[in-house]
PDB file of N, CA and C in Angstrom:
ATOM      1  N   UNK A   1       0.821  -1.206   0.000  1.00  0.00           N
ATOM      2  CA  UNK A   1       0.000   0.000   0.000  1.00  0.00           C
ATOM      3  C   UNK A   1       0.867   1.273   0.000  1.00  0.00           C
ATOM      4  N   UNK A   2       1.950   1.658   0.762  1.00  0.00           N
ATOM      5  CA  UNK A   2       2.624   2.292   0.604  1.00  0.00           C
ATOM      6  C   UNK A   2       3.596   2.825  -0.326  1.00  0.00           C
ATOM      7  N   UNK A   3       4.226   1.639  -0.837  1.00  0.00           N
ATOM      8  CA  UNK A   3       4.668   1.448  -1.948  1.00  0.00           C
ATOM      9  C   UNK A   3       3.701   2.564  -3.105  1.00  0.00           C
ATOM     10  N   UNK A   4       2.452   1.821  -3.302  1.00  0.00           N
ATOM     11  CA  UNK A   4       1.732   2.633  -4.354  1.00  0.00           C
ATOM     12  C   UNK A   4       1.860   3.830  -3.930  1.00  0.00           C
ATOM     13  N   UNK A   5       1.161   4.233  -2.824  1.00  0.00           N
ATOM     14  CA  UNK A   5       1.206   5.809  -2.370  1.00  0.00           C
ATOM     15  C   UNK A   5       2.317   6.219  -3.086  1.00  0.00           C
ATOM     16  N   UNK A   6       3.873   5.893  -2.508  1.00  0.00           N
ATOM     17  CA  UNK A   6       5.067   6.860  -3.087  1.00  0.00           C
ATOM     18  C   UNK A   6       4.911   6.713  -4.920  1.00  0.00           C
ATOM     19  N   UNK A   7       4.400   5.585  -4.966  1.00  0.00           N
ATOM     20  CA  UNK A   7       5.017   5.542  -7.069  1.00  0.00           C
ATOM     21  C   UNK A   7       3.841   6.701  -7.262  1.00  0.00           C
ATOM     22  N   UNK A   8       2.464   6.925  -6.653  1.00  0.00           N
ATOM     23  CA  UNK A   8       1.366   7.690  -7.586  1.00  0.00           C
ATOM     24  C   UNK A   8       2.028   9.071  -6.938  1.00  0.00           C
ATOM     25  N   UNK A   9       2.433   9.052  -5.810  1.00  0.00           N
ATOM     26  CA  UNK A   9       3.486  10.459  -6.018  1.00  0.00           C
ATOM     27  C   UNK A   9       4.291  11.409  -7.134  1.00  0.00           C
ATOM     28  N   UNK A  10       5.137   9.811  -7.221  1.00  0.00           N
ATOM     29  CA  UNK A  10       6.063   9.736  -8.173  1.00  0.00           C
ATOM     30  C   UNK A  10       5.971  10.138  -9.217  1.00  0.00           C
ATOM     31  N   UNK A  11       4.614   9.563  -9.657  1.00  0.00           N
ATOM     32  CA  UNK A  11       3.878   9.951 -10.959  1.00  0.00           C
ATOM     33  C   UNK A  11       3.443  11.481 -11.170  1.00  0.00           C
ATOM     34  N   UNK A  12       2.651  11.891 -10.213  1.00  0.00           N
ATOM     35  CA  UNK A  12       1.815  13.315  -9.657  1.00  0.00           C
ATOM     36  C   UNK A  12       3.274  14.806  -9.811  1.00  0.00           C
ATOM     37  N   UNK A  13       4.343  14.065  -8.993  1.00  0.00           N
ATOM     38  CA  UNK A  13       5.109  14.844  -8.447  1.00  0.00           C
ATOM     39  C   UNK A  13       6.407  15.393  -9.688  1.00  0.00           C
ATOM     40  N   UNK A  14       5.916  14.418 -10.860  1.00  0.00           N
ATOM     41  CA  UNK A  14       6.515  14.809 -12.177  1.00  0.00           C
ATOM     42  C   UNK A  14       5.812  15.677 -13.004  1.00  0.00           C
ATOM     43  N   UNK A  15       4.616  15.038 -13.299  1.00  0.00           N
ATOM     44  CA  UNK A  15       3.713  15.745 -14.090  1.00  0.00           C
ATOM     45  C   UNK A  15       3.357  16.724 -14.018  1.00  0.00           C
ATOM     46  N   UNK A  16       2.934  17.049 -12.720  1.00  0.00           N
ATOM     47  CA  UNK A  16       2.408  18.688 -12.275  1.00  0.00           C
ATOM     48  C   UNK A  16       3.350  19.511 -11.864  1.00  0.00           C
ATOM     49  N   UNK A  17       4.592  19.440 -11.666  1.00  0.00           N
ATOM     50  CA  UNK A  17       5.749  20.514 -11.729  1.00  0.00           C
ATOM     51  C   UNK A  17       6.096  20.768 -13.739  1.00  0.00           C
ATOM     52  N   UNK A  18       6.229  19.847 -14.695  1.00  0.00           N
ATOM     53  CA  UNK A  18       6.496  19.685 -15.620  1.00  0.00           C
ATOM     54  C   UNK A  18       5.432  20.259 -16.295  1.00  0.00           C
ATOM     55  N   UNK A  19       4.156  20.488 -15.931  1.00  0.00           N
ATOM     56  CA  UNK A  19       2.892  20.792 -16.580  1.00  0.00           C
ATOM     57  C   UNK A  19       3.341  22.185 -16.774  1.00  0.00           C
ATOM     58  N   UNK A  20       3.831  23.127 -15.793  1.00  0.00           N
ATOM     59  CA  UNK A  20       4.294  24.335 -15.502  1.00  0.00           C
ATOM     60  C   UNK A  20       5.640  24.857 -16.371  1.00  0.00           C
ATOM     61  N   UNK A  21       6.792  23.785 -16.379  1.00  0.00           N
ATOM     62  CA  UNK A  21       7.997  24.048 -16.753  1.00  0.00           C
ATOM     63  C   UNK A  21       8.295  23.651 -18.144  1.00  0.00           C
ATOM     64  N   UNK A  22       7.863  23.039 -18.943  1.00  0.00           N
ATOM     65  CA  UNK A  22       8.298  22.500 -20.454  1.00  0.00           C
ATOM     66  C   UNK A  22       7.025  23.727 -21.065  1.00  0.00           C
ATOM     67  N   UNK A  23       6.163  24.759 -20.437  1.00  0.00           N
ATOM     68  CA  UNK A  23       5.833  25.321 -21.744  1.00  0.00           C
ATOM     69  C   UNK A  23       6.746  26.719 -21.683  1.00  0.00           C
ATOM     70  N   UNK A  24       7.043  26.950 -20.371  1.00  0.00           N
ATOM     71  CA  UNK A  24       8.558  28.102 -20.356  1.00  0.00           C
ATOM     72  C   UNK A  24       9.273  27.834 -21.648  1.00  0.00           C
ATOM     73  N   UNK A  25       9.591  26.141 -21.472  1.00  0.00           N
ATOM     74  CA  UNK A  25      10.493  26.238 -22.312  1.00  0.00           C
ATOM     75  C   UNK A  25      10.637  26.178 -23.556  1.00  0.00           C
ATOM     76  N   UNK A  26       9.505  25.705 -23.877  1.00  0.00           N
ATOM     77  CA  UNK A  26       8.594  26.055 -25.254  1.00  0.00           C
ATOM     78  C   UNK A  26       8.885  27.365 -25.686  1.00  0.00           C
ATOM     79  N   UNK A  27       8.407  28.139 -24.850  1.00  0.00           N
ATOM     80  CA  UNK A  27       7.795  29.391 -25.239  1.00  0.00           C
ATOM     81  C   UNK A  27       9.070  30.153 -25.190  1.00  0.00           C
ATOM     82  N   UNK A  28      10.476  30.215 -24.350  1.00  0.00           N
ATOM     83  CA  UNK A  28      11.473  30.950 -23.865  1.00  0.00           C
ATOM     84  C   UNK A  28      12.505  30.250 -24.250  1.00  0.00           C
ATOM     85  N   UNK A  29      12.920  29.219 -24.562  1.00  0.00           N
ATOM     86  CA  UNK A  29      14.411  28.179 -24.747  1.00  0.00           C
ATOM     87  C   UNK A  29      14.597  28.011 -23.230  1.00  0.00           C
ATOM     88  N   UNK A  30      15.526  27.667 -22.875  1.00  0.00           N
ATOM     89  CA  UNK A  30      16.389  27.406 -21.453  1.00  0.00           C
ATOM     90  C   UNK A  30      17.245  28.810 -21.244  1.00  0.00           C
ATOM     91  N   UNK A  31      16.198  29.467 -21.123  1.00  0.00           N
ATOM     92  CA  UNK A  31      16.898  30.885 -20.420  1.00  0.00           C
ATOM     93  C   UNK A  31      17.004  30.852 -19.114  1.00  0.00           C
ATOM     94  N   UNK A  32      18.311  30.603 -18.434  1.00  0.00           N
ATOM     95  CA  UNK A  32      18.455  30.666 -16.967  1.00  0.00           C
ATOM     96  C   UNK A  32      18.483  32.050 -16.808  1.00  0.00           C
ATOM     97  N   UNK A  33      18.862  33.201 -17.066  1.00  0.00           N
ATOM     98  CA  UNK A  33      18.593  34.480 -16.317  1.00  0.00           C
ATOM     99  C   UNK A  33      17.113  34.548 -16.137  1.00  0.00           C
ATOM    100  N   UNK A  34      16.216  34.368 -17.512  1.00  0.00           N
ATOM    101  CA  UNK A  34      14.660  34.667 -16.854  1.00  0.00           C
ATOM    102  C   UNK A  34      13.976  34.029 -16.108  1.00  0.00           C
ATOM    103  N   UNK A  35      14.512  32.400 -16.154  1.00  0.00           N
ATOM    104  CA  UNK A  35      14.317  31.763 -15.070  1.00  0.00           C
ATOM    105  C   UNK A  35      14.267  32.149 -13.479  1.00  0.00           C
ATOM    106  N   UNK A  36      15.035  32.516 -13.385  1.00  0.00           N
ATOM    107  CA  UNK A  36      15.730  32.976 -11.875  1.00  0.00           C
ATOM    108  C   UNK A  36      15.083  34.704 -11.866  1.00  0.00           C
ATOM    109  N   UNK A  37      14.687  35.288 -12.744  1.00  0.00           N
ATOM    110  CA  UNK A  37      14.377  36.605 -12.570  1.00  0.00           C
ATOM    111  C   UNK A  37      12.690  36.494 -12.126  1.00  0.00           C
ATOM    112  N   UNK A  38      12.032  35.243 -12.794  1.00  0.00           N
ATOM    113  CA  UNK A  38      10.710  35.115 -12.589  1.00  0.00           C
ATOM    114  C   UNK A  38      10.601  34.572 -11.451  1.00  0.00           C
ATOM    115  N   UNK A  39      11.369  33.345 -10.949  1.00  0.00           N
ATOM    116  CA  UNK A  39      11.621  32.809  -9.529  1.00  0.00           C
ATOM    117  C   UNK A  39      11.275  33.944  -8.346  1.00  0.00           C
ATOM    118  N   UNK A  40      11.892  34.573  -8.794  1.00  0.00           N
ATOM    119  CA  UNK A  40      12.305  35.445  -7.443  1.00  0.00           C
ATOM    120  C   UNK A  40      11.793  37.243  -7.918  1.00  0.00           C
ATOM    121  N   UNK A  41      10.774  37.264  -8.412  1.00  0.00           N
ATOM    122  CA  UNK A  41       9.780  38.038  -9.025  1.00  0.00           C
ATOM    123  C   UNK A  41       9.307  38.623  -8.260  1.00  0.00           C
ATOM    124  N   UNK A  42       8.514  38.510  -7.356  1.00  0.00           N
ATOM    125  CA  UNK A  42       8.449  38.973  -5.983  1.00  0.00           C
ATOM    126  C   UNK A  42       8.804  38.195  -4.508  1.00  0.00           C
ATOM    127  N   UNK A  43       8.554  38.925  -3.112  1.00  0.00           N
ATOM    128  CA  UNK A  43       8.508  38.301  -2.223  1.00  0.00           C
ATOM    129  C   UNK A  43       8.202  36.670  -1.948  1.00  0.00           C
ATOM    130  N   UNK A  44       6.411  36.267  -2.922  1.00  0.00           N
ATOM    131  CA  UNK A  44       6.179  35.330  -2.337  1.00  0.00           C
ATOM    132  C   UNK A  44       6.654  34.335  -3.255  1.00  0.00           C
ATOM    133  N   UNK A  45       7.524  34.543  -4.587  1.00  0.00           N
ATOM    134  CA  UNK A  45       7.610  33.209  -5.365  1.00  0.00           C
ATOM    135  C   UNK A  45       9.343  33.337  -5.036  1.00  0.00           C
ATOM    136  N   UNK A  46       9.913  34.663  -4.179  1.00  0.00           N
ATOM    137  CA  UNK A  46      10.946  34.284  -3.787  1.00  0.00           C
ATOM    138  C   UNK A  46      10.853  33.305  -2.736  1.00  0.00           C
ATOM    139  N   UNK A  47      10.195  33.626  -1.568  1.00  0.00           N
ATOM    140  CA  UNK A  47       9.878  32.516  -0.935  1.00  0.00           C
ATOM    141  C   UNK A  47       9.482  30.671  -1.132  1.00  0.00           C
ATOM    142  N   UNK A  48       8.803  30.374  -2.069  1.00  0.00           N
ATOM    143  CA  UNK A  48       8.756  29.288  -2.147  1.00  0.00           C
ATOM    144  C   UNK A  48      10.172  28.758  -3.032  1.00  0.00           C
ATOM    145  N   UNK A  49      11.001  30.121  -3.692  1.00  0.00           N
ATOM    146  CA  UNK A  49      12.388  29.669  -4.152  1.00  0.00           C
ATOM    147  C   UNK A  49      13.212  29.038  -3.529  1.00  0.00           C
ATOM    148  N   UNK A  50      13.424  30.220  -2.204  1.00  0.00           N
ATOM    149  CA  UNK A  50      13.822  30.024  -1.161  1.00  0.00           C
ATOM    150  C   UNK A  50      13.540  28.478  -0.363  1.00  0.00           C
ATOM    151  N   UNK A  51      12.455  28.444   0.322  1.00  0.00           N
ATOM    152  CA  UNK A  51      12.199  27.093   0.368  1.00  0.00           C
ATOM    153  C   UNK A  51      12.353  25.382  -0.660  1.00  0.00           C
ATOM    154  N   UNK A  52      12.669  25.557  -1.651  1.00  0.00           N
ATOM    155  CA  UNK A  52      13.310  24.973  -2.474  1.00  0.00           C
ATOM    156  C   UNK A  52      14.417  24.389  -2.280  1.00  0.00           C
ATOM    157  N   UNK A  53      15.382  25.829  -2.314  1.00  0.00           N
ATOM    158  CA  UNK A  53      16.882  25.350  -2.542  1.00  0.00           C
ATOM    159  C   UNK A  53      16.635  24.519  -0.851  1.00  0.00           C
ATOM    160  N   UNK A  54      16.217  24.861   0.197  1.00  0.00           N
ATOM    161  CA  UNK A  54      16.956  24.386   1.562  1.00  0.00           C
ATOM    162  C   UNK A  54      16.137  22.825   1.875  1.00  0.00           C
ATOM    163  N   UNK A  55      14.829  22.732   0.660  1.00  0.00           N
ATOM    164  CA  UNK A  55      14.417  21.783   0.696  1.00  0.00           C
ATOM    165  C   UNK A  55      14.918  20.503  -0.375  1.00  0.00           C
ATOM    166  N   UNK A  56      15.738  20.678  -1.081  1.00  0.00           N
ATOM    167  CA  UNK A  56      16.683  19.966  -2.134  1.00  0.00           C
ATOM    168  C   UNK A  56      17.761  20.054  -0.980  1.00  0.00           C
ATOM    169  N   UNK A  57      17.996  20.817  -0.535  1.00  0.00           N
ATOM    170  CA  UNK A  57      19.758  20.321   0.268  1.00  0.00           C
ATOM    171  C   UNK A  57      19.105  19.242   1.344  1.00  0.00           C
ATOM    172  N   UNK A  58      18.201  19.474   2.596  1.00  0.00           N
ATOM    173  CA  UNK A  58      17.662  18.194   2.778  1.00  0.00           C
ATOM    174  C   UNK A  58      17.397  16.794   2.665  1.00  0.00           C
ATOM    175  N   UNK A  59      16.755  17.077   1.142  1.00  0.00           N
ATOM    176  CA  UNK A  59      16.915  15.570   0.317  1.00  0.00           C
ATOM    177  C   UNK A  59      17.794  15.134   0.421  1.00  0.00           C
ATOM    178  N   UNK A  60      18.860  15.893  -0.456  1.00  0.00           N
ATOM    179  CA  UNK A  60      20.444  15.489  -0.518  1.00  0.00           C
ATOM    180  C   UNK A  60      21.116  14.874   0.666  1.00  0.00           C
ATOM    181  N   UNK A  61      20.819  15.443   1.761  1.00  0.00           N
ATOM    182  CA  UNK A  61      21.666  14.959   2.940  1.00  0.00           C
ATOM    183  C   UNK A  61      20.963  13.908   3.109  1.00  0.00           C
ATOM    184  N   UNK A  62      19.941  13.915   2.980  1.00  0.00           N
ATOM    185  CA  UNK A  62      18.956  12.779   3.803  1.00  0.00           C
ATOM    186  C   UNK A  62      19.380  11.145   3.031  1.00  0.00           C
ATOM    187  N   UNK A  63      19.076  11.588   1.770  1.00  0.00           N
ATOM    188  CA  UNK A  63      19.561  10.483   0.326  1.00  0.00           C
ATOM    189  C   UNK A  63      20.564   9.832   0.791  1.00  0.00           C
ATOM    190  N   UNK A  64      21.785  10.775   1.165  1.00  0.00           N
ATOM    191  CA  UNK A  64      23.477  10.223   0.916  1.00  0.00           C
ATOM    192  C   UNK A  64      23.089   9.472   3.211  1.00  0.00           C
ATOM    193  N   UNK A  65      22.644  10.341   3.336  1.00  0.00           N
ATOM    194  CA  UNK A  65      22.876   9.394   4.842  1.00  0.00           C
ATOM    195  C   UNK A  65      21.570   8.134   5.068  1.00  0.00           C
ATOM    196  N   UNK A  66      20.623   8.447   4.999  1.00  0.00           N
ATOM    197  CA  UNK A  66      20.019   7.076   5.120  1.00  0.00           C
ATOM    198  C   UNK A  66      20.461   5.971   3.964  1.00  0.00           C
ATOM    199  N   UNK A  67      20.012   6.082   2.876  1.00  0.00           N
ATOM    200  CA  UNK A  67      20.725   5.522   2.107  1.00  0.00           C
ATOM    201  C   UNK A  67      22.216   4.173   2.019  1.00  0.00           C
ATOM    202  N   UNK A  68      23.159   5.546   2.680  1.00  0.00           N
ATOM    203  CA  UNK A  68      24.307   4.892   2.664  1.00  0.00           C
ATOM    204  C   UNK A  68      24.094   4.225   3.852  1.00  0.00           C
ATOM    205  N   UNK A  69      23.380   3.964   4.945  1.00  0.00           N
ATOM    206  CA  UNK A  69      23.138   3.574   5.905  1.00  0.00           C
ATOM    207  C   UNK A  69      22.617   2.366   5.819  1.00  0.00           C
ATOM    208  N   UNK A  70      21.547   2.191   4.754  1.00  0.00           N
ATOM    209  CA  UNK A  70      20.757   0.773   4.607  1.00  0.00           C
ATOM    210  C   UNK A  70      21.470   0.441   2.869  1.00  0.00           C
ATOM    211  N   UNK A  71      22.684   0.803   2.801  1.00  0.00           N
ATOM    212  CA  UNK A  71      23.300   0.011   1.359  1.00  0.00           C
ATOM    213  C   UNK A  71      23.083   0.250   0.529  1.00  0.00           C
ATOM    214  N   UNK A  72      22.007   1.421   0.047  1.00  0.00           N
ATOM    215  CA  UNK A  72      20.981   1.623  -1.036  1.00  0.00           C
ATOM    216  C   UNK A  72      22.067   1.746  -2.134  1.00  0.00           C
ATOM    217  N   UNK A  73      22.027   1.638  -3.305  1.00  0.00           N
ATOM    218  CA  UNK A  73      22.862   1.897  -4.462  1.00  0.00           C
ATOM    219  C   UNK A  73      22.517   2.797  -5.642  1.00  0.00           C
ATOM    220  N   UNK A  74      23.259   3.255  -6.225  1.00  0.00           N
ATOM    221  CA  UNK A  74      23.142   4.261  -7.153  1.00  0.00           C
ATOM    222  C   UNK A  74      21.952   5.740  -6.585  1.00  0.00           C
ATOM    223  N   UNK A  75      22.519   6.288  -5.368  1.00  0.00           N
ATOM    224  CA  UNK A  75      22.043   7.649  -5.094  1.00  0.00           C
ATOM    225  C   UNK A  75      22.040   8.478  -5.318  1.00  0.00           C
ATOM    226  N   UNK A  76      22.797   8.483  -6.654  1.00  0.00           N
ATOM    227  CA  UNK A  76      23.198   9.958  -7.550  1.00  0.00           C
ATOM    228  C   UNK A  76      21.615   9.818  -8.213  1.00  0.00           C
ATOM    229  N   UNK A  77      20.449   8.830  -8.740  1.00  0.00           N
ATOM    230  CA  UNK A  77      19.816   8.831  -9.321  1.00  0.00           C
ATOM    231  C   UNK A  77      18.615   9.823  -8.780  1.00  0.00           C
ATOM    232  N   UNK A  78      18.485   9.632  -6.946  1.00  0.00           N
ATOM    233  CA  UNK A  78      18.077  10.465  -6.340  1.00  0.00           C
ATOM    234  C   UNK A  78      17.432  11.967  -6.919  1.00  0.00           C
ATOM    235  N   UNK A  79      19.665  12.377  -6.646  1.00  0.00           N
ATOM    236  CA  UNK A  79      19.441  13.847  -6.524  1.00  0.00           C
ATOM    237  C   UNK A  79      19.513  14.243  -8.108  1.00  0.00           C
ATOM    238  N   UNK A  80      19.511  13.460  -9.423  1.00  0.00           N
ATOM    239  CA  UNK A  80      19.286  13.760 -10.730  1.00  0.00           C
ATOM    240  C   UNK A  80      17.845  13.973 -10.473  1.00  0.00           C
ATOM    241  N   UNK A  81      17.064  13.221 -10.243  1.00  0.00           N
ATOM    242  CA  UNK A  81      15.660  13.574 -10.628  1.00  0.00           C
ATOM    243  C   UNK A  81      15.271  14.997  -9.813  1.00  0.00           C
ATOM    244  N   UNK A  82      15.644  15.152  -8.487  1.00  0.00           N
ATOM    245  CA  UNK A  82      15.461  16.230  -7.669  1.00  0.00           C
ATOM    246  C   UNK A  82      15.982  17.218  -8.599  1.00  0.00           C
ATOM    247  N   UNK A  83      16.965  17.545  -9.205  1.00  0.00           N
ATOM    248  CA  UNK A  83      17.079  18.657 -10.554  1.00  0.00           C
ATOM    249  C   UNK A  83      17.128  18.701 -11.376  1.00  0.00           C
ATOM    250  N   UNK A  84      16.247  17.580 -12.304  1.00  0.00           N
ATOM    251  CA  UNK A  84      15.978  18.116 -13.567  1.00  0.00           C
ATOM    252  C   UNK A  84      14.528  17.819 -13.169  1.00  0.00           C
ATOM    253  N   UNK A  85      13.405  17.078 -12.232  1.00  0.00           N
ATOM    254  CA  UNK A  85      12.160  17.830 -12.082  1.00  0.00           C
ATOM    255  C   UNK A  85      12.219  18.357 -11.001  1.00  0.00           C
ATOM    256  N   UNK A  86      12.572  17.769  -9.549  1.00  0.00           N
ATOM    257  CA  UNK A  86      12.189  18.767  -8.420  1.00  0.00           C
ATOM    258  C   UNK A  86      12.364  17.612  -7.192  1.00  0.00           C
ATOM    259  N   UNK A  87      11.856  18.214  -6.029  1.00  0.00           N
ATOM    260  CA  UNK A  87      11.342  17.224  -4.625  1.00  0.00           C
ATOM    261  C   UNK A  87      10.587  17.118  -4.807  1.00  0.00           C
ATOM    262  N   UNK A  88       9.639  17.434  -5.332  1.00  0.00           N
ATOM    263  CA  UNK A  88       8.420  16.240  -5.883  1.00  0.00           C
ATOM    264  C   UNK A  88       8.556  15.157  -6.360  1.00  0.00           C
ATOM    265  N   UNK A  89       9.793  14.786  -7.350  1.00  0.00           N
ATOM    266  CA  UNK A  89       9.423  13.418  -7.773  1.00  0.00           C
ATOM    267  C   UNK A  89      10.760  12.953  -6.692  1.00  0.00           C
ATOM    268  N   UNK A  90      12.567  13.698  -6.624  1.00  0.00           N
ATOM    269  CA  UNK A  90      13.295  12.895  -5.847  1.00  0.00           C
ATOM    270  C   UNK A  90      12.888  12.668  -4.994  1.00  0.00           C
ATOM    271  N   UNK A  91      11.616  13.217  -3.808  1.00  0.00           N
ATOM    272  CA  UNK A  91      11.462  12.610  -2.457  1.00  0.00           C
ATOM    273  C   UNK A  91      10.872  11.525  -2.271  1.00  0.00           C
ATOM    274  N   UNK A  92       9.920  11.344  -3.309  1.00  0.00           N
ATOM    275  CA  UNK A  92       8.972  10.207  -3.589  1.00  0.00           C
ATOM    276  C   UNK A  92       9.581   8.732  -3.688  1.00  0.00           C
ATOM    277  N   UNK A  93      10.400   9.510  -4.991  1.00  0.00           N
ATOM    278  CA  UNK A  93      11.213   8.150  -5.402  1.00  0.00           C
ATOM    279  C   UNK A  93      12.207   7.190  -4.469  1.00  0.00           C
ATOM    280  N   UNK A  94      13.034   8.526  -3.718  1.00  0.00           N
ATOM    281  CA  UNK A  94      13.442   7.815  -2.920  1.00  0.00           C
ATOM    282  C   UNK A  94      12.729   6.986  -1.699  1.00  0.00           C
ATOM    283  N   UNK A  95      11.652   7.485  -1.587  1.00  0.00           N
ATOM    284  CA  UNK A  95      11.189   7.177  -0.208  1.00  0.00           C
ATOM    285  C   UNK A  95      10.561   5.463  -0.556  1.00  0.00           C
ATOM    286  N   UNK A  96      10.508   5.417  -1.830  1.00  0.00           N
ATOM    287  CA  UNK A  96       9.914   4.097  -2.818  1.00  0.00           C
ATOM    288  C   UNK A  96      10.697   3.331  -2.699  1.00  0.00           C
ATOM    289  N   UNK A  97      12.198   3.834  -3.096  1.00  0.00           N
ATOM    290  CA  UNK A  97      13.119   2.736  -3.161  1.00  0.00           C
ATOM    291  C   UNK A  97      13.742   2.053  -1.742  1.00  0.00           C
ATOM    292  N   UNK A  98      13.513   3.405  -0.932  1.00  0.00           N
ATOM    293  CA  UNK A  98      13.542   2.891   0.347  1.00  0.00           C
ATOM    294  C   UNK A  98      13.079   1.878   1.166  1.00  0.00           C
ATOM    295  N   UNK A  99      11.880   2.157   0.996  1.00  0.00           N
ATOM    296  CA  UNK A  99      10.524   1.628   1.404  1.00  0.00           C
ATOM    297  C   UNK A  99      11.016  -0.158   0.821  1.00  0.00           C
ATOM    298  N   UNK A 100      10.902  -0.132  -0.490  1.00  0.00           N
ATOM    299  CA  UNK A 100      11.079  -1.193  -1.189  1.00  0.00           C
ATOM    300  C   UNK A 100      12.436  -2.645  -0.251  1.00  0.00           C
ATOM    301  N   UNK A 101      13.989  -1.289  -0.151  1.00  0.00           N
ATOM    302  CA  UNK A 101      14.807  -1.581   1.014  1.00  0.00           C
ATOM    303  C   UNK A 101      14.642  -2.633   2.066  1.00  0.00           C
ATOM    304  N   UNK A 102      13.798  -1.980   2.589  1.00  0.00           N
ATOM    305  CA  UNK A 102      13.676  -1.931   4.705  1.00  0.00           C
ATOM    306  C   UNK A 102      12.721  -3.466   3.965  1.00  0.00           C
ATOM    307  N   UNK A 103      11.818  -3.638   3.115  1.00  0.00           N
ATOM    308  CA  UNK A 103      10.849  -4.862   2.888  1.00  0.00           C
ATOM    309  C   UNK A 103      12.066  -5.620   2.688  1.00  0.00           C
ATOM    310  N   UNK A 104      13.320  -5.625   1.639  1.00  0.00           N
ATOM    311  CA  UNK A 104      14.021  -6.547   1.763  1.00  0.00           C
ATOM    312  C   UNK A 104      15.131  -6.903   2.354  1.00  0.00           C
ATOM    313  N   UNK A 105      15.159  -5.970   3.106  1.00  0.00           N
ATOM    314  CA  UNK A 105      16.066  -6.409   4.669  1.00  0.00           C
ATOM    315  C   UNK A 105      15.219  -6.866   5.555  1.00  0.00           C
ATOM    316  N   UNK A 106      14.014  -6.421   5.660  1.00  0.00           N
ATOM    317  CA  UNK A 106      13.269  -7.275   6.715  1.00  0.00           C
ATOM    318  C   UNK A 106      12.967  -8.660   6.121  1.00  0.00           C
ATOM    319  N   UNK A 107      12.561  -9.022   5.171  1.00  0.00           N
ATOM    320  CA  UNK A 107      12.580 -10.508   4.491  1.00  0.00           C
ATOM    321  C   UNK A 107      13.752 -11.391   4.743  1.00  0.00           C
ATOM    322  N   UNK A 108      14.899 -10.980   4.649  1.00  0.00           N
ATOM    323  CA  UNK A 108      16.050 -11.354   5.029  1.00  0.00           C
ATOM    324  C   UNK A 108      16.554 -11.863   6.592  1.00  0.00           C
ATOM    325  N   UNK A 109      15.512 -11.631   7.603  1.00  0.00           N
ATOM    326  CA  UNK A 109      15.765 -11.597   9.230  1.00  0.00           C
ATOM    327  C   UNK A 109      15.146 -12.534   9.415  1.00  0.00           C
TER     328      UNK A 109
END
């Protein structure tokens, strides 16, 4: 059951950040200055910017230490998805593969 929960995340947590970001890029190319100029456009979409970056460094730490903790392998895959879509889909995913983990270490006891 859980399992599903994180994959329809997984799913959700791609699509609807991407719903937003591939028509930018449609419409603009991969302009990182306007990127970052619209980001931080005002106060409140600086804020959820803000909350971003400190919520990707999180992941990151979290990824490389639990992770390396229960053996997990290939964690760079993690923090790829965390930037090229977001913590929407790396938190998910990981928490899937995790999840997936701890079932087969506990099978193992």
């Amino acid at each position: 059951m859980v399992q599903t929960v994180y994959l329809i995340l997984c799913i959700l947590g791609t699509i609807l950040p991407l719903s937003q970001f591939v028509p930018f890029i449609v419409e603009r190319g991969l302009d990182i200055n306007l990127f970052f100029q619209q980001l931080f456009a005002n106060h409140i979409s600086g804020f959820f910017g803000m909350d971003l970056f400190v919520t990707s460094l999180v992941l990151w730490l979290f990824v490389f230490w639990e992770g390396s903790r229960l053996g997990m392998k290939n964690l760079w895959i993690y923090i790829a998805s965390n930037l090229l879509v977001g913590v929407s889909l790396g938190l998910p995913l990981f928490l899937l593969m995790r999840q997936r983990k701890l079932a087969e270490i506990a099978q193992k006891l």
